[in-house]
Protein backbone atom coordinates (compact mmCIF):
# COMPACT_ATOMS: atom_id res chain seq x y z
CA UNK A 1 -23.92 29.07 -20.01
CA UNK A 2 -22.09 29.75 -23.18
CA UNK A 3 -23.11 27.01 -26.10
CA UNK A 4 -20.01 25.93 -26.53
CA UNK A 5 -19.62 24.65 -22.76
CA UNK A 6 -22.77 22.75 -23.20
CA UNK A 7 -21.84 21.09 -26.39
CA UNK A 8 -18.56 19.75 -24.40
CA UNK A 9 -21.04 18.08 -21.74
CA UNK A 10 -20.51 14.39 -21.77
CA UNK A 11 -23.36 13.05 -19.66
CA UNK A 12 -23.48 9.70 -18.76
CA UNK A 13 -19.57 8.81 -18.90
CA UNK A 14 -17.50 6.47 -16.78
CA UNK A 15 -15.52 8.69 -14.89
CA UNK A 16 -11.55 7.31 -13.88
CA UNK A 17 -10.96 8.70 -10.40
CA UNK A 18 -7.61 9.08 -8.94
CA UNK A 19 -7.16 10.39 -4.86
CA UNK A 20 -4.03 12.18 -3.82
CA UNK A 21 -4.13 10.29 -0.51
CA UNK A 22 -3.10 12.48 3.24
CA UNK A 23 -0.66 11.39 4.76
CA UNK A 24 -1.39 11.90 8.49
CA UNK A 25 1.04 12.51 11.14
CA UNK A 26 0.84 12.06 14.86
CA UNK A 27 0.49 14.22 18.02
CA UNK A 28 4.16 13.74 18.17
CA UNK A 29 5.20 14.73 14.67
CA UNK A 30 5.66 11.25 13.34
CA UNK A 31 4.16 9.69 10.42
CA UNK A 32 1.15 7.93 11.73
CA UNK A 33 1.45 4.36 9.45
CA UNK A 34 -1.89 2.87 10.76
CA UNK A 35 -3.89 5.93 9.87
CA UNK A 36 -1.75 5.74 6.37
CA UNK A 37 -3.06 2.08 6.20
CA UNK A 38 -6.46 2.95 7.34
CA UNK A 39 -6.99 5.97 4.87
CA UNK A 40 -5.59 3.60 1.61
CA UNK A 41 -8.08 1.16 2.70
CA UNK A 42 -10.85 3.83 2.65
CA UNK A 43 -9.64 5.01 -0.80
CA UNK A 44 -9.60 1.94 -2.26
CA UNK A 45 -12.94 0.70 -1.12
CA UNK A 46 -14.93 3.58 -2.26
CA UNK A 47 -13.19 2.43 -5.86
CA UNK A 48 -10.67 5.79 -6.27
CA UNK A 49 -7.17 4.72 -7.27
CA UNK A 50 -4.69 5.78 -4.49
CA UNK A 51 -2.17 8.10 -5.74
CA UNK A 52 1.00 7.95 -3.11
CA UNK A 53 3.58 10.50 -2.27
CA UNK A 54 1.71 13.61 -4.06
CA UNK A 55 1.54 17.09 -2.64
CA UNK A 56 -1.25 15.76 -1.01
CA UNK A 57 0.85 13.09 1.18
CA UNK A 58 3.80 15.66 1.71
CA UNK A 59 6.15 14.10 -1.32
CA UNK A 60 8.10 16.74 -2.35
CA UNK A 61 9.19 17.48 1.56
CA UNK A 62 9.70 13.72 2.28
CA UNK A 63 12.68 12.37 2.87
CA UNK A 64 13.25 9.09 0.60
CA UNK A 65 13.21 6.75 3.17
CA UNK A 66 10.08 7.94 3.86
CA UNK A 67 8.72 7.91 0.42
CA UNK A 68 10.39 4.37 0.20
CA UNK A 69 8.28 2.87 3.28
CA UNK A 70 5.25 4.86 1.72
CA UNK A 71 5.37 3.10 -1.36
CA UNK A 72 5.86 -0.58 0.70
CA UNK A 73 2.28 0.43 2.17
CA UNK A 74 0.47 1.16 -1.52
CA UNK A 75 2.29 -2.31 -2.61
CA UNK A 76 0.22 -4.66 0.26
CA UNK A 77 -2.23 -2.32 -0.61
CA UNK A 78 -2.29 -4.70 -3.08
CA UNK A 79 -4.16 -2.77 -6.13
CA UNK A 80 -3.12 -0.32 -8.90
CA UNK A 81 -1.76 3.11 -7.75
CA UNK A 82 -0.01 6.43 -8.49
CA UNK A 83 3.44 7.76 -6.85
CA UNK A 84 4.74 10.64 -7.52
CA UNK A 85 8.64 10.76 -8.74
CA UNK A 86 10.28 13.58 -6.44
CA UNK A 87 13.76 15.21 -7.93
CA UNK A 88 14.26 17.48 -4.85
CA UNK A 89 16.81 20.08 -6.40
CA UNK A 90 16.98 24.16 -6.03
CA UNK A 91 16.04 26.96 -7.89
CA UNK A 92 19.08 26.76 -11.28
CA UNK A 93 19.41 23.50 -10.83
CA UNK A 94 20.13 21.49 -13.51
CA UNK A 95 17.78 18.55 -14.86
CA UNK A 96 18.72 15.32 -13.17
CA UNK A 97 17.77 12.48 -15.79
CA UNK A 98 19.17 9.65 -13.88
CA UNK A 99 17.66 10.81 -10.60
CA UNK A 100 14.36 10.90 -12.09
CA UNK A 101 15.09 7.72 -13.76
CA UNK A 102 15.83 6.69 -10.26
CA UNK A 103 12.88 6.90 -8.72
CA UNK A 104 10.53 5.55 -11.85
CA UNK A 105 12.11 2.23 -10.29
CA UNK A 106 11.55 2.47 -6.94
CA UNK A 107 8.02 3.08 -8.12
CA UNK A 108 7.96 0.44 -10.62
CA UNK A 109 9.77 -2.08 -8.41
CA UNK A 110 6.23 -1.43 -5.91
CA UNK A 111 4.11 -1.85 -8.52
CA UNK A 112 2.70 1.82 -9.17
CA UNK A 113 2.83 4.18 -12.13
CA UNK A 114 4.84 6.95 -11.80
CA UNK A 115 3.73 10.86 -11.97
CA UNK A 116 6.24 13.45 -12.71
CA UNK A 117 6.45 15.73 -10.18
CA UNK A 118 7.39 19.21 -11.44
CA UNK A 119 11.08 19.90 -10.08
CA UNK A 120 13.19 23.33 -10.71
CA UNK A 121 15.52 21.74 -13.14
CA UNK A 122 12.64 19.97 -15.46
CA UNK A 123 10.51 23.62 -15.20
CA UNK A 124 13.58 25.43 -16.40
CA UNK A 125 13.76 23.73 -19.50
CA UNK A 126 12.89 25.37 -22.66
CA UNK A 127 10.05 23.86 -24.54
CA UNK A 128 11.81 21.46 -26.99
CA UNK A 129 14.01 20.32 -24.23
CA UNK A 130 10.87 19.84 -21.90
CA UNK A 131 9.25 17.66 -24.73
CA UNK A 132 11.95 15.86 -24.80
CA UNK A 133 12.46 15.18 -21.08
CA UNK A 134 9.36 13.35 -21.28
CA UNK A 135 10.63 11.39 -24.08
CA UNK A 136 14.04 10.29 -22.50
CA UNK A 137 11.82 9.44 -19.14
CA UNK A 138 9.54 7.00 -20.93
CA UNK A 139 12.70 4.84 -22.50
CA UNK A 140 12.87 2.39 -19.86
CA UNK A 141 8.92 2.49 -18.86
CA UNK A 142 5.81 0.54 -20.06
CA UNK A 143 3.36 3.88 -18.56
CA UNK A 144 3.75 7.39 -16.80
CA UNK A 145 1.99 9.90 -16.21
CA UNK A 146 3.08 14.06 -16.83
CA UNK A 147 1.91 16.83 -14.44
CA UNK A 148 1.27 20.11 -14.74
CA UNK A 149 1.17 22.11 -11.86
CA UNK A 150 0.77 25.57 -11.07
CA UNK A 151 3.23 27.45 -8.56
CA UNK A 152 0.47 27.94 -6.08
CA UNK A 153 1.33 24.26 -4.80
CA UNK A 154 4.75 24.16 -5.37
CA UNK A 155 7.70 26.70 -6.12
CA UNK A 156 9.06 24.46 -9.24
CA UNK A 157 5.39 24.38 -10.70
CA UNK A 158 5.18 25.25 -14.14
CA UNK A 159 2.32 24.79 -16.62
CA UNK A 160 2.93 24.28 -20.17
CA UNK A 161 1.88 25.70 -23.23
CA UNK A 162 -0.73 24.34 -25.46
CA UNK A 163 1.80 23.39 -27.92
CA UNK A 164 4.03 21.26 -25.64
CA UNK A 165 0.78 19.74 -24.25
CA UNK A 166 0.25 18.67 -28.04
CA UNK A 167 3.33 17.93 -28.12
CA UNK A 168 3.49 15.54 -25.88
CA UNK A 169 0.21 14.04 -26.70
CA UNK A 170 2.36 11.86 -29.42
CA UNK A 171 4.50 10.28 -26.52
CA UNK A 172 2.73 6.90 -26.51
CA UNK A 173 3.57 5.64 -22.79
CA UNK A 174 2.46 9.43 -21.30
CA UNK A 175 -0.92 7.79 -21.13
CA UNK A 176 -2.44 10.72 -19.12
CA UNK A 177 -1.34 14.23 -17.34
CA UNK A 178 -2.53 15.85 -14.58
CA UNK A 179 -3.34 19.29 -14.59
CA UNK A 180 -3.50 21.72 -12.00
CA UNK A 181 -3.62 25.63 -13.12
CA UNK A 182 -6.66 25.85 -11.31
CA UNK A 183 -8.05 27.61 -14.68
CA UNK A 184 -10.99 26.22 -16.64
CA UNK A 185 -10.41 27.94 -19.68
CA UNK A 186 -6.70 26.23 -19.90
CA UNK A 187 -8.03 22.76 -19.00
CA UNK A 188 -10.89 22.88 -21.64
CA UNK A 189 -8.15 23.69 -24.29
CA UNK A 190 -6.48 20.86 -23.44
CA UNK A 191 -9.85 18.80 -23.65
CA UNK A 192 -10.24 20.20 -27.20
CA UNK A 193 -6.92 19.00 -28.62
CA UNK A 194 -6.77 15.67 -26.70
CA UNK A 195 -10.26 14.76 -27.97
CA UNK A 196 -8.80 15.89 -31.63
CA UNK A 197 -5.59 13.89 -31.63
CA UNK A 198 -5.41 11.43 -29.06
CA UNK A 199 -9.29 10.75 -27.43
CA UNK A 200 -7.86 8.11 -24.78
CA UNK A 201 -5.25 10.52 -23.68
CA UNK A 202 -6.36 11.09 -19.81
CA UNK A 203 -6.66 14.52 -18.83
CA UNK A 204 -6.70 14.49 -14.84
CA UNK A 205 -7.74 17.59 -13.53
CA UNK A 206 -6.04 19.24 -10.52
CA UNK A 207 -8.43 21.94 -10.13
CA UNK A 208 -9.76 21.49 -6.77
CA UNK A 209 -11.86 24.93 -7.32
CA UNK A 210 -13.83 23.21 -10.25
CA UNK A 211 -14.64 19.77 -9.65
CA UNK A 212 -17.44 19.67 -12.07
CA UNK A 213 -14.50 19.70 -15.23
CA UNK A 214 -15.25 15.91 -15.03
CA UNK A 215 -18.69 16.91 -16.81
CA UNK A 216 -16.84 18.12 -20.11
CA UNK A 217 -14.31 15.36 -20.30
CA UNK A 218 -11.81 15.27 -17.74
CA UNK A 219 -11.08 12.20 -15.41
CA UNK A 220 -9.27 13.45 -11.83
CA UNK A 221 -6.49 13.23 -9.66
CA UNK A 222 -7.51 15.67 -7.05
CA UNK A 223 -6.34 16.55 -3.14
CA UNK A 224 -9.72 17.40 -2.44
CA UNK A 225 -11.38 13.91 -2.63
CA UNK A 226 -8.88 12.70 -0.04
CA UNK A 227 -11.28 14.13 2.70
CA UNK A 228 -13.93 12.08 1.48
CA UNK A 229 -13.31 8.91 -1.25
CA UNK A 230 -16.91 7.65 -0.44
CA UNK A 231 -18.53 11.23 -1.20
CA UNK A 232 -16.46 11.62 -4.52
CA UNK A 233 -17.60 7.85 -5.47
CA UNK A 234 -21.03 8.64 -5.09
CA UNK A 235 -21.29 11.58 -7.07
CA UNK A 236 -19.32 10.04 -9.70
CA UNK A 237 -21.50 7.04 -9.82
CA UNK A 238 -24.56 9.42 -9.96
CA UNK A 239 -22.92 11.22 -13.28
CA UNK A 240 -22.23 7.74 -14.50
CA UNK A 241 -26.27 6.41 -14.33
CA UNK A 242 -27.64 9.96 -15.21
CA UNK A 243 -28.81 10.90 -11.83
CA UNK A 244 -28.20 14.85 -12.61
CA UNK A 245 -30.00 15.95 -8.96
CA UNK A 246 -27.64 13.78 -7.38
CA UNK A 247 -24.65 14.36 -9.07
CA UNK A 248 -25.54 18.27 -8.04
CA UNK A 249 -26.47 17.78 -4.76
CA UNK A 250 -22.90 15.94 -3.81
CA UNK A 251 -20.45 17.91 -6.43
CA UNK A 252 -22.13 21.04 -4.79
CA UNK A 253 -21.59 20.46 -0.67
CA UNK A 254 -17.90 18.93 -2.20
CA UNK A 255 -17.08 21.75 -4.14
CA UNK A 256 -18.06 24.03 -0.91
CA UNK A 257 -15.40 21.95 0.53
CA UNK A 258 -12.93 22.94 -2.28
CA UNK A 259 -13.37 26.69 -1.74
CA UNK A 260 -12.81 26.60 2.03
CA UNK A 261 -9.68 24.50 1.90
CA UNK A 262 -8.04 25.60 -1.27
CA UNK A 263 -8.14 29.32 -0.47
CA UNK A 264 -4.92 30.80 -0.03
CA UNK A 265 -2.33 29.93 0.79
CA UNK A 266 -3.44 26.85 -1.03
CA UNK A 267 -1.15 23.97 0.73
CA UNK A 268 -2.74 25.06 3.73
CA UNK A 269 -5.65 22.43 2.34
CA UNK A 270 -3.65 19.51 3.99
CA UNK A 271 -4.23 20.85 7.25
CA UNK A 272 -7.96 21.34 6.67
CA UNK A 273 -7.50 17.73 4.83
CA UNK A 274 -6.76 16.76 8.80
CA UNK A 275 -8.90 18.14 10.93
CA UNK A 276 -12.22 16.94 8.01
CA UNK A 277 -10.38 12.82 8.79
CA UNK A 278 -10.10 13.73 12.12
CA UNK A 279 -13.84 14.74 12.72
CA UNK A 280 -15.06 12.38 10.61
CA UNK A 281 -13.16 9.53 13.09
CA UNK A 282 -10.95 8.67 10.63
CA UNK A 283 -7.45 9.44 11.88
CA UNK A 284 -6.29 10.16 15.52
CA UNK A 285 -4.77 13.62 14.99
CA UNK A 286 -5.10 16.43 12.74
CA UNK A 287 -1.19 17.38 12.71
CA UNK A 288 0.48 17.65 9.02
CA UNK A 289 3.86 18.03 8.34
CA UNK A 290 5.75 20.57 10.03
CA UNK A 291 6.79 22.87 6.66
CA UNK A 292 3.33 22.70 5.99
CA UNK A 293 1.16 25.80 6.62
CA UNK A 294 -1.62 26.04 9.68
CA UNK A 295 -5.41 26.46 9.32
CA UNK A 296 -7.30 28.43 12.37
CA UNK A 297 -8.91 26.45 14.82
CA UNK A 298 -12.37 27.98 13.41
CA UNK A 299 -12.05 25.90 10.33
CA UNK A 300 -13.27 22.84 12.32
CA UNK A 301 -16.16 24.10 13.13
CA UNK A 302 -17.47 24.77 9.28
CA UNK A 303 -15.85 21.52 8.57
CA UNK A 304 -17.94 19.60 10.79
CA UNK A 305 -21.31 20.83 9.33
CA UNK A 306 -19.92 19.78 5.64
CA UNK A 307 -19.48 16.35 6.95
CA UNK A 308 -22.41 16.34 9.15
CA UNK A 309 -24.45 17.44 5.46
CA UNK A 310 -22.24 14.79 3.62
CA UNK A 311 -23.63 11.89 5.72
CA UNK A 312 -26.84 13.16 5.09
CA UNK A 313 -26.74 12.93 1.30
CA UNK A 314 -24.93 9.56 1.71
């Protein structure tokens, strides 16, 4: 390992964990609300912060009454979460201000912090103007969170340079941004200038294919620890108390898990997302959303002996 990546090790820190959470769907196609319920629950217990309506739970293909009534569950939930703030718009589309502005309440009003989820009209924007999106959107907030995400997820994905990430480093309610380039080298740049100028500054990585950023400084807000909460906890609370063999042993079975679902095409991790829940008893059916794409049927077997191994280690 390179120096430099060893001298960015911060062993022994509390790591802030934030879960994309499924949202499962029925044999029928419906949105199965108990297994919602169910798989908050789970979340919250193994101490992960539930963040609603994400790629993860199918927000950007939602429609809002569905998003609504998702956001009435995380509310009884009754603990802090994450929504993501959908502007569903098309490709030279301007950006809609108000309609982001829009759902920041509907989000606020259930007690969550919003995320902004990449749209076509915010990713459009030049630089200056993208800066000062994020300055117009926290007017009327007390927190929010930015998002960068790569167009492997999602068609309006965009992810910014390092001098708009500075930039909006000195927006003092954007108290953290996810990032999701799936590219180490881009997320430790953006550890080096956020320890530089703003050290509380919460950079959440999205990179499902390296899970172990959280060793150099990043916190999470992954898709990946939605098919296990209690796994993720553990190895977190191993990093936490020093217990390096482990940390190891869990972050390496998980990140196993991280290669076989997030190959390509990537969304096709929901499904896989499924069938792990499903296996492990968890939810009744391993259906996603219909525009979602369809793992084989051979990915349950390999996804049975990573959760067979994973109650081993737990």
């Amino acid at each position: 390992m390179n120096p430099s990546w060893n001298e960015r090790l911060r062993p022994g820190r509390t790591i802030t964990a934030m879960s994309a959470v499924l949202l499962p769907f029925t044999e029928t196609g419906e949105i199965d609300w108990p297994g919602l319920s169910g798989h908050l629950d789970r979340t919250i217990a193994a101490g992960l912060v539930p963040a609603v309506n994400m790629d993860t739970g199918f927000g950007p293909v939602l429609a809002a009454a569905d998003r609504l009534a998702v956001l009435a569950f995380a509310r009884r939930a009754g603990v802090a979460f994450v929504a993501g703030a959908h502007v569903p718009d098309a490709p030279g589309a301007r950006f809609d201000l108000d309609a982001y502005r829009t759902e920041f309440d509907h989000i606020a009003a259930a007690g969550g912090t919003p995320i902004v989820f990449p749209s076509h009209g915010l990713a459009a924007l030049g630089d200056d103007e993208l800066v000062q999106a994020h300055v117009d959107l926290a007017r009327d907030l007390d927190r929010f969170y930015g998002f960068e995400l790569g167009a492997m997820f999602h068609p309006a994905g965009r992810i910014y340079s390092i001098a708009v990430f500075e930039a909006l480093l000195a927006i003092p309610k954007l108290v953290g941004a996810k990032h999701s380039s799936l590219d180490r080298s881009l997320e430790l740049d953006r550890l080096a200038v956020r320890d530089a100028i703003r050290p509380e500054f919460m950079v959440l990585t999205g990179n499902d294919l390296a899970i172990d950023m959280v060793m150099y400084g990043s916190d999470y807000l992954l898709g990946l620890s939605t098919f296990a909460p209690d796994g993720f906890a553990a190895r977190d609370a191993a990093w936490s108390r020093g217990d390096e063999a482990r940390f190891f042993a869990l972050n390496d079975l998980l990140q196993y898990l991280g290669m076989l679902a997030f190959r390509p095409p990537v969304p096709g991790y929901r499904h896989d997302a499924a069938m792990f829940l499903r296996l492990r008893g968890e939810i009744a059916c391993d259906r996603t959303h219909p525009d979602s794409p369809v793992r084989p049927g051979s990915d349950r077997e390999l996804l049975a002996d990573i959760a067979d191994r994973l109650v081993a280690l737990l």
